[in-house]
Protein backbone atom coordinates (compact mmCIF):
# COMPACT_ATOMS: atom_id res chain seq x y z
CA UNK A 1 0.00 0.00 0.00
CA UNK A 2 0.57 3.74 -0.47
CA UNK A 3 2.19 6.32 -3.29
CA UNK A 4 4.62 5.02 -5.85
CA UNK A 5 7.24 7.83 -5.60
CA UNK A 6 7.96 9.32 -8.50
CA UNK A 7 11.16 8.43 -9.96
CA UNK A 8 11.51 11.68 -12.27
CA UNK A 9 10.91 13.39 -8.85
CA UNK A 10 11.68 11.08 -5.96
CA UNK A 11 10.58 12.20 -2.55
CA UNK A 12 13.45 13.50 0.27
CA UNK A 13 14.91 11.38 2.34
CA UNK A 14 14.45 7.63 1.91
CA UNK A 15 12.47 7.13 -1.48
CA UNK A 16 10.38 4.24 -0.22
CA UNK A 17 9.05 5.85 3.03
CA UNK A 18 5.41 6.67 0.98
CA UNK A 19 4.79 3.43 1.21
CA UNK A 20 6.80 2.08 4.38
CA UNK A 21 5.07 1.18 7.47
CA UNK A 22 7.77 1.38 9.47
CA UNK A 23 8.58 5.04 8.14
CA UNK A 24 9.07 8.10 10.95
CA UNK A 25 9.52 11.75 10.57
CA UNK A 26 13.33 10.72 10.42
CA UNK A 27 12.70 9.28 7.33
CA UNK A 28 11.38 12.06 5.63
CA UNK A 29 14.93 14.13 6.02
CA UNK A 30 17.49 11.34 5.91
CA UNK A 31 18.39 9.21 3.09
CA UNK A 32 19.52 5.55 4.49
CA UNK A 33 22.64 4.91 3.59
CA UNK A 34 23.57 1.01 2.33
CA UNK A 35 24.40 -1.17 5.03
CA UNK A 36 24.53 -4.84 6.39
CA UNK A 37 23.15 -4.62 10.24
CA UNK A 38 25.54 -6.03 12.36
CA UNK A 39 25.31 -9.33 13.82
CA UNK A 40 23.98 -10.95 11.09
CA UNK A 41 26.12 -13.85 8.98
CA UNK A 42 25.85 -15.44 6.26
CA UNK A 43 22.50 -15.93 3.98
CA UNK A 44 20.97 -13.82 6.95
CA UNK A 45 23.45 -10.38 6.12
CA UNK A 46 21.92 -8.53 2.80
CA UNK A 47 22.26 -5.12 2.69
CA UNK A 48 19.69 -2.60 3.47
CA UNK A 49 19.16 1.08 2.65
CA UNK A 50 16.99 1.74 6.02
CA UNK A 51 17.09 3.79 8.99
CA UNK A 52 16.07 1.27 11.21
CA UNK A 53 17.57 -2.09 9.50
CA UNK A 54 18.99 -2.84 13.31
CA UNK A 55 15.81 -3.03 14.41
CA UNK A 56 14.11 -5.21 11.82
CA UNK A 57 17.49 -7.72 11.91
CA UNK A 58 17.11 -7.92 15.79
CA UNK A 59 13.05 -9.16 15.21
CA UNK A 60 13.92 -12.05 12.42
CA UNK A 61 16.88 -13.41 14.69
């Protein structure tokens, strides 16, 4: 659900937070930047462009 952003004029901040719902104000003014969320090893660890990837990794451990 919610607003395909876009691409010729992406929203700020992370470009999937229109239809994220996990998405906070945070979201709005911060683009994620590309990360594996430690603590996670092998097929587990794939990068993630999200503010709060620590938080999701912790729940699917």
């Amino acid at each position: 659900p919610g607003d395909v952003p876009s691409p010729a004029n992406p929203p700020s901040g992370c470009r999937f937070r229109t239809r994220c719902w996990k998405a906070r104000d945070r979201c709005a003014t911060e683009t994620p930047v590309l990360a594996v969320p430690s603590g996670l090893a092998g097929p587990a660890a794939h990068a993630s462009a999200c503010h709060f990837a620590e938080e999701h990794a912790e729940v699917r451990a």
